[in-house]
Protein backbone atom coordinates (compact mmCIF):
# COMPACT_ATOMS: atom_id res chain seq x y z
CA UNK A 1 105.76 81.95 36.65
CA UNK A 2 104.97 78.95 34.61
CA UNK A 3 101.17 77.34 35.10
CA UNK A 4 100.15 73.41 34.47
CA UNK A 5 96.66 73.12 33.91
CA UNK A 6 95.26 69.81 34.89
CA UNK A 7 92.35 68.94 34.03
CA UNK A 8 89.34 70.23 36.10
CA UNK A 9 87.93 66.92 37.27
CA UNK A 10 91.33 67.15 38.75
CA UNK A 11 90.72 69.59 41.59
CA UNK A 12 93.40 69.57 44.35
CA UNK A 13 97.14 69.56 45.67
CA UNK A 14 99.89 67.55 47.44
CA UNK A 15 102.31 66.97 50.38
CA UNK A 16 105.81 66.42 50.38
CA UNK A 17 106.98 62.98 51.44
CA UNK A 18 110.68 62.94 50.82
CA UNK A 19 110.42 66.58 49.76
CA UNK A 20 106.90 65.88 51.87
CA UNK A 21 104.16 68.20 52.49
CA UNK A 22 100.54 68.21 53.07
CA UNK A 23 98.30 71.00 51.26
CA UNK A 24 94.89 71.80 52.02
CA UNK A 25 92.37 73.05 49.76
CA UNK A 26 89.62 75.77 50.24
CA UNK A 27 86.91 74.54 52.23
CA UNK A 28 83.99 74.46 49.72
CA UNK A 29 85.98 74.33 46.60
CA UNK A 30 87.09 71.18 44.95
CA UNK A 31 90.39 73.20 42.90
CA UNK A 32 92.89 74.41 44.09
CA UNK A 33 96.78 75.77 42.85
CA UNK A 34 99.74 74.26 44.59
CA UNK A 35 103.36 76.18 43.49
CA UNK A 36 106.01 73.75 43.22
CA UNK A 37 109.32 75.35 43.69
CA UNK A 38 112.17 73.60 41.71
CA UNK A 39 115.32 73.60 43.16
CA UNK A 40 118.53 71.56 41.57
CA UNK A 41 120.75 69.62 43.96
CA UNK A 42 124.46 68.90 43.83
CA UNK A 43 125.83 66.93 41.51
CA UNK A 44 128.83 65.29 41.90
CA UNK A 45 131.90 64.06 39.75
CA UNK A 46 133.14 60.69 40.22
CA UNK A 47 136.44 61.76 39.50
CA UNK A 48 137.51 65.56 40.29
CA UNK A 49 139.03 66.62 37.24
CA UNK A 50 135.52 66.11 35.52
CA UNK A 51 133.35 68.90 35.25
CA UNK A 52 130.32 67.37 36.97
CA UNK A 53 126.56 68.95 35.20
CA UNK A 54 125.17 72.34 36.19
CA UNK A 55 122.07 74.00 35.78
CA UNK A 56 124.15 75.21 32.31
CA UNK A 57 123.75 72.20 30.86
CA UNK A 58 120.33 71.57 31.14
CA UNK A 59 118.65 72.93 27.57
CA UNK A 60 115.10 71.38 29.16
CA UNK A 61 112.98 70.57 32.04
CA UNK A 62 110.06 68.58 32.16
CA UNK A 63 107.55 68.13 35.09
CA UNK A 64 105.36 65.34 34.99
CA UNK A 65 102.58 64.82 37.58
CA UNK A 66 101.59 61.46 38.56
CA UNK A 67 98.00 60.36 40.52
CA UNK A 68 98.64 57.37 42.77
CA UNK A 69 96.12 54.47 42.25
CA UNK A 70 93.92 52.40 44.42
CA UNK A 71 96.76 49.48 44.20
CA UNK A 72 99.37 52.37 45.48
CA UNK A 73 101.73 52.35 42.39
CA UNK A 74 101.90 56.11 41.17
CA UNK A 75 100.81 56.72 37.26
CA UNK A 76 100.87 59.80 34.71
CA UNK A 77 97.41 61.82 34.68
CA UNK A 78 95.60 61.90 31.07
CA UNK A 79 95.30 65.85 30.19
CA UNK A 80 91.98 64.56 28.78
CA UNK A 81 90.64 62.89 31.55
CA UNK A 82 92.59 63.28 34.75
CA UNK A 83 92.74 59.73 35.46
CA UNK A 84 95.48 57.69 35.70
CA UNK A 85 96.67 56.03 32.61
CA UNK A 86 100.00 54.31 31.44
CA UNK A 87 103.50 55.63 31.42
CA UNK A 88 103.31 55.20 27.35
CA UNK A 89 100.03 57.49 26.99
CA UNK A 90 100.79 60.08 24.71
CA UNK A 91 97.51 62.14 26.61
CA UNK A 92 99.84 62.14 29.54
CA UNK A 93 100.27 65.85 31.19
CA UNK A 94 103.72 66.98 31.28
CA UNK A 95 105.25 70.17 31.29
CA UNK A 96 107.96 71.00 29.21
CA UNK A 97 110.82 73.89 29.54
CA UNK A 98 113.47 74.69 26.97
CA UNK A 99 116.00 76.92 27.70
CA UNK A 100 116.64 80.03 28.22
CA UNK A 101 113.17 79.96 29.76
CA UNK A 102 113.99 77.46 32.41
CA UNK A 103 114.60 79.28 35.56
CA UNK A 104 115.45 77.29 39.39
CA UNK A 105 113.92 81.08 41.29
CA UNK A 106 110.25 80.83 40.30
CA UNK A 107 107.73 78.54 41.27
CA UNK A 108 105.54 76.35 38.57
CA UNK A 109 102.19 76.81 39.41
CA UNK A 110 99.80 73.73 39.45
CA UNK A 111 96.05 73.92 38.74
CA UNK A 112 92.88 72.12 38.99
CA UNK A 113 94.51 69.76 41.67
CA UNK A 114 91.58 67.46 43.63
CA UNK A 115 91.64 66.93 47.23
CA UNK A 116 91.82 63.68 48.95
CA UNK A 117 94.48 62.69 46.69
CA UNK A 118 98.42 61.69 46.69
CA UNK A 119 100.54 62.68 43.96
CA UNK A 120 104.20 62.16 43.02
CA UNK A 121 105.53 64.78 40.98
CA UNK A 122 108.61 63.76 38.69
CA UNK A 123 111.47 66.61 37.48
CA UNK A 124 113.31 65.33 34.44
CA UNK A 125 116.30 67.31 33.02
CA UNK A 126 117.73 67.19 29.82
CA UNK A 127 120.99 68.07 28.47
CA UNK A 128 122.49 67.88 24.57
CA UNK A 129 124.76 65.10 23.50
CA UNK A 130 127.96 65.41 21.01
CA UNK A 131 125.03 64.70 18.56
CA UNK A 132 122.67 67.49 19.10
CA UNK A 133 119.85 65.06 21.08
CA UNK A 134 118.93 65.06 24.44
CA UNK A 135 119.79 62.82 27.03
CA UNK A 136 118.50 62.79 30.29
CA UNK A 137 120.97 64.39 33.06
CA UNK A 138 118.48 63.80 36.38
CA UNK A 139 118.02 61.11 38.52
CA UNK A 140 114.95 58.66 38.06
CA UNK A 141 114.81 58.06 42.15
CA UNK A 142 113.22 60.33 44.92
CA UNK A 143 116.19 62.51 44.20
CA UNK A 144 113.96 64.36 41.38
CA UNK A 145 110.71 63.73 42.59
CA UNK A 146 108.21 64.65 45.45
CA UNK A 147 104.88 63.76 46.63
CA UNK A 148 102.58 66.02 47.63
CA UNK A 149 98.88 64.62 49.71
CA UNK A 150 95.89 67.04 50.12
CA UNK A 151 93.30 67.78 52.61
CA UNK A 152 91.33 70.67 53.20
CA UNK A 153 92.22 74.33 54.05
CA UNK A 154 90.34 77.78 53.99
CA UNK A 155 93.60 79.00 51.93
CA UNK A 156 92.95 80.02 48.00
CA UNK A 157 96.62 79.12 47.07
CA UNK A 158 99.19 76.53 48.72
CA UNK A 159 102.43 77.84 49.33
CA UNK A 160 105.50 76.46 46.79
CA UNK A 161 107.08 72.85 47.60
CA UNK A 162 109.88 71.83 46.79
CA UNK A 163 110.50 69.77 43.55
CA UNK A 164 114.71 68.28 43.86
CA UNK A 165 116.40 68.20 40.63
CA UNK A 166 119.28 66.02 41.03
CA UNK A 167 121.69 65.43 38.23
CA UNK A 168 123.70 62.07 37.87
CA UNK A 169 127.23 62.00 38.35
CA UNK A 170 128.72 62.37 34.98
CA UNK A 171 130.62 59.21 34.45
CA UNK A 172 134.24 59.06 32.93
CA UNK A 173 135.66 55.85 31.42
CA UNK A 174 138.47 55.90 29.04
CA UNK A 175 140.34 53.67 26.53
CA UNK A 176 143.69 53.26 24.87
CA UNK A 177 145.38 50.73 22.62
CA UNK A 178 149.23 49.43 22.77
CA UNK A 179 150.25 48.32 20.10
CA UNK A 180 153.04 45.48 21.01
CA UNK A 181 156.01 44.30 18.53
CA UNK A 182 159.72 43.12 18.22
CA UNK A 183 162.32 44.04 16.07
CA UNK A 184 165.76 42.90 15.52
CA UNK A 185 166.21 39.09 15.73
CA UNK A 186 162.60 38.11 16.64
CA UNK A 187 163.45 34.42 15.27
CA UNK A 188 164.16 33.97 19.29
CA UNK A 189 160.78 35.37 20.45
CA UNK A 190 158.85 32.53 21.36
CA UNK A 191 156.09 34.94 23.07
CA UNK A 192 155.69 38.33 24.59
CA UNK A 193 153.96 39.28 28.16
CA UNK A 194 152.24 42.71 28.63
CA UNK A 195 151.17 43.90 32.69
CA UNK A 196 149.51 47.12 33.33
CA UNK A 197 150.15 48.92 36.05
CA UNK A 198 148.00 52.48 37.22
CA UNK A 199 150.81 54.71 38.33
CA UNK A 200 150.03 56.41 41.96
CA UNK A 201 153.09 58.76 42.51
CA UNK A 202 156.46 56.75 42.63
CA UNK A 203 154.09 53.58 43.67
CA UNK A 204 152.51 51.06 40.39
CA UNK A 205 149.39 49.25 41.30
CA UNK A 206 149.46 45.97 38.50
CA UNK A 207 145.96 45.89 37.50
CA UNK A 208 146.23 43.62 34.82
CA UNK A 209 148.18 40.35 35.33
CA UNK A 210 150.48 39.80 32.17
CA UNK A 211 148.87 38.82 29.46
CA UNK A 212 151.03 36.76 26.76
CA UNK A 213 151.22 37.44 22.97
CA UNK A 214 152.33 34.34 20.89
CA UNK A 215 154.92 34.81 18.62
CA UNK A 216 152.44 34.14 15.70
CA UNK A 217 150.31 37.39 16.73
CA UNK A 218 153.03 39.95 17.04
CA UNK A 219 152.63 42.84 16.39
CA UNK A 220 149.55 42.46 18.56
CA UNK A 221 147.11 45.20 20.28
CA UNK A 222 146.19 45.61 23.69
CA UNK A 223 143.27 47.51 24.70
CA UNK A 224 143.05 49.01 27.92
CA UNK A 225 139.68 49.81 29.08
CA UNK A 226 137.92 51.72 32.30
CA UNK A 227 140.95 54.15 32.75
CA UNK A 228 140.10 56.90 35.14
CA UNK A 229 140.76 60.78 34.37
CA UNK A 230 143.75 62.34 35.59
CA UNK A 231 145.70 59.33 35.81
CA UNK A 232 149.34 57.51 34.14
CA UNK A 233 148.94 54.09 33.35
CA UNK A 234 152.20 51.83 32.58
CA UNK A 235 152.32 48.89 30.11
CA UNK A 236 155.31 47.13 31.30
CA UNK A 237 156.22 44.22 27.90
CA UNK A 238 158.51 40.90 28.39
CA UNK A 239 159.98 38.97 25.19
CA UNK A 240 161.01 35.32 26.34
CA UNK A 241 162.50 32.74 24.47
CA UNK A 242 161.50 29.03 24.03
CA UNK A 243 162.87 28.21 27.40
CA UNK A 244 161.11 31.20 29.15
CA UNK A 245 164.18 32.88 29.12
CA UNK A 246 163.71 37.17 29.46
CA UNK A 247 165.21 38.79 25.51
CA UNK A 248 164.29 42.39 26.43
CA UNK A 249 162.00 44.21 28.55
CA UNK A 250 160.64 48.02 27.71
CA UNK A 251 157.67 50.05 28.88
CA UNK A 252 155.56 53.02 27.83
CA UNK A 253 153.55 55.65 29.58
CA UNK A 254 150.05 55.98 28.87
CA UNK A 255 148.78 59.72 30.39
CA UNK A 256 144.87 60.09 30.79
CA UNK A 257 143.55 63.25 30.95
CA UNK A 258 139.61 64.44 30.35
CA UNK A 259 139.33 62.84 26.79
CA UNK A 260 137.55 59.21 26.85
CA UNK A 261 140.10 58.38 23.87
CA UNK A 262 143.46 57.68 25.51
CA UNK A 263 144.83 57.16 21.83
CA UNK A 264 146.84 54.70 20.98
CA UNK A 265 150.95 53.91 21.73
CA UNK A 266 153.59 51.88 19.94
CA UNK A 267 156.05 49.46 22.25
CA UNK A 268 158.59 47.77 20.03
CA UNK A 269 161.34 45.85 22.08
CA UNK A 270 164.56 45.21 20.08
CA UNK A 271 165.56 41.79 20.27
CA UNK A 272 169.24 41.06 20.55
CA UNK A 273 171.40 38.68 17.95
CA UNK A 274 172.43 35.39 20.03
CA UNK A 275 175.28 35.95 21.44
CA UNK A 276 178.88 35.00 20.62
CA UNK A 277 179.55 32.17 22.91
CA UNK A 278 176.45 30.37 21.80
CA UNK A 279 177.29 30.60 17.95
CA UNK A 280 180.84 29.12 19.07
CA UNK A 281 179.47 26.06 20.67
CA UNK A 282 177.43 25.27 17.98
């Protein structure tokens, strides 16, 4: 079991208002030990094919305590003191796990609590980035937090409260590039149009309206942007002449799967000569 000492001018415990409950201390004593229990909540993928977090991925767990003030906002409590001081304070008490030591079936016990006080206590977890430094995986709402009041009780220790740990949903966005060109006898190209379409089965949703290239830019790149796991996208390209007129059409494919990097595809449309009864006539 892992213990928080606060400081002694500190003496007393919590209720649970979300996760609300309302401890009382020994009658005649002014400290008391509250056990805080915490206990990690789901945590959802936006998209199913993502892995969501897990308790795995959490390398450390913090718990902060905070007193709330006589103007009712909640602040960290100084290790020095006890009293309330700013988020910023590096005397601020908080409790810090690293894993493998981090463990969701045993309680954190809290000492020196005072009575006749509310408290809000904060869980922060912490995962390890693609660049070996952490980055917060919890919520910052009453999803990882509870507050805890205290009154007075004849008990030596308050049973264990719940502290949720909820982790975010771990958000997918990918991006791709098409690069668009011509070949053959792009003298007729006056311009090229591009729509993008997310493939849903046999049906394509356009969720880009065509977008047009001058002639001057080709070969030109689009960048697609927000693509969901798990999903085909189509790039579907038009070359038109000077009057508008439709040269060639083509498409390409463009599969997502887990990776944020969709890569990048080539569309060249080959652009026929004019044809023979036009070069007669002329």
């Amino acid at each position: 079991m892992r213990t928080l000492h606060l400081p002694a001018c500190l003496a007393s415990l919590w209720g649970l208002t979300a996760c609300h409950a309302t401890f009382q201390p020994p009658v005649g004593h002014e400290r008391v030990d509250v056990l805080i229990q915490p206990t990690l909540m789901n945590a959802p993928a936006l998209q199913a094919v993502i892995k969501p977090w897990t308790k795995q991925d959490i390398v450390q767990l913090d718990v902060l305590p905070y007193v709330r003030t006589p103007d009712g906002s909640f602040k960290p409590i100084s290790s020095a003191t006890g009293l309330a001081v700013e988020p910023g304070d590096p005397s601020r008490i908080r409790l810090s796990m690293a894993s493998p030591s981090i463990d969701f079936d045993r309680p954190i016990r809290l000492t020196n609590m005072r009575a006749q006080q509310h408290y809000r206590i904060y869980a922060q977890a912490y995962a390890q980035n693609e660049a070996g430094e952490s980055t917060l995986i919890s919520t910052d709402d009453a999803g990882s937090y509870a507050e805890i009041s205290v009154g007075y009780s004849d008990q030596p220790q308050l049973s264990a409260a719940r502290l949720p740990v909820t982790l975010v949903d771990k958000l997918f966005i990918a991006t791709a590039a098409i690069t668009l060109g011509v070949s053959g006898a792009t003298n007729r190209v006056e311009a090229l149009a591009a729509s993008v379409y997310r493939m849903d089965g046999s049906t394509s949703v356009e969720i880009r309206t065509p977008q047009s290239l001058p002639k001057p830019s080709l070969p030109g790149k689009l960048t697609l942007t927000h693509l969901r796991a798990g999903t085909t996208y189509r790039v579907l390209a038009t070359a038109r002449d000077a009057s508008a007129g439709t040269l060639a059409t083509g498409s390409v494919d463009v599969p997502v799967g887990i990776d944020s990097d969709a890569g990048t595809k080539q569309l060249t449309l080959p652009i026929p000569e004019y044809p023979l009864s036009a070069r007669v006539g002329s």
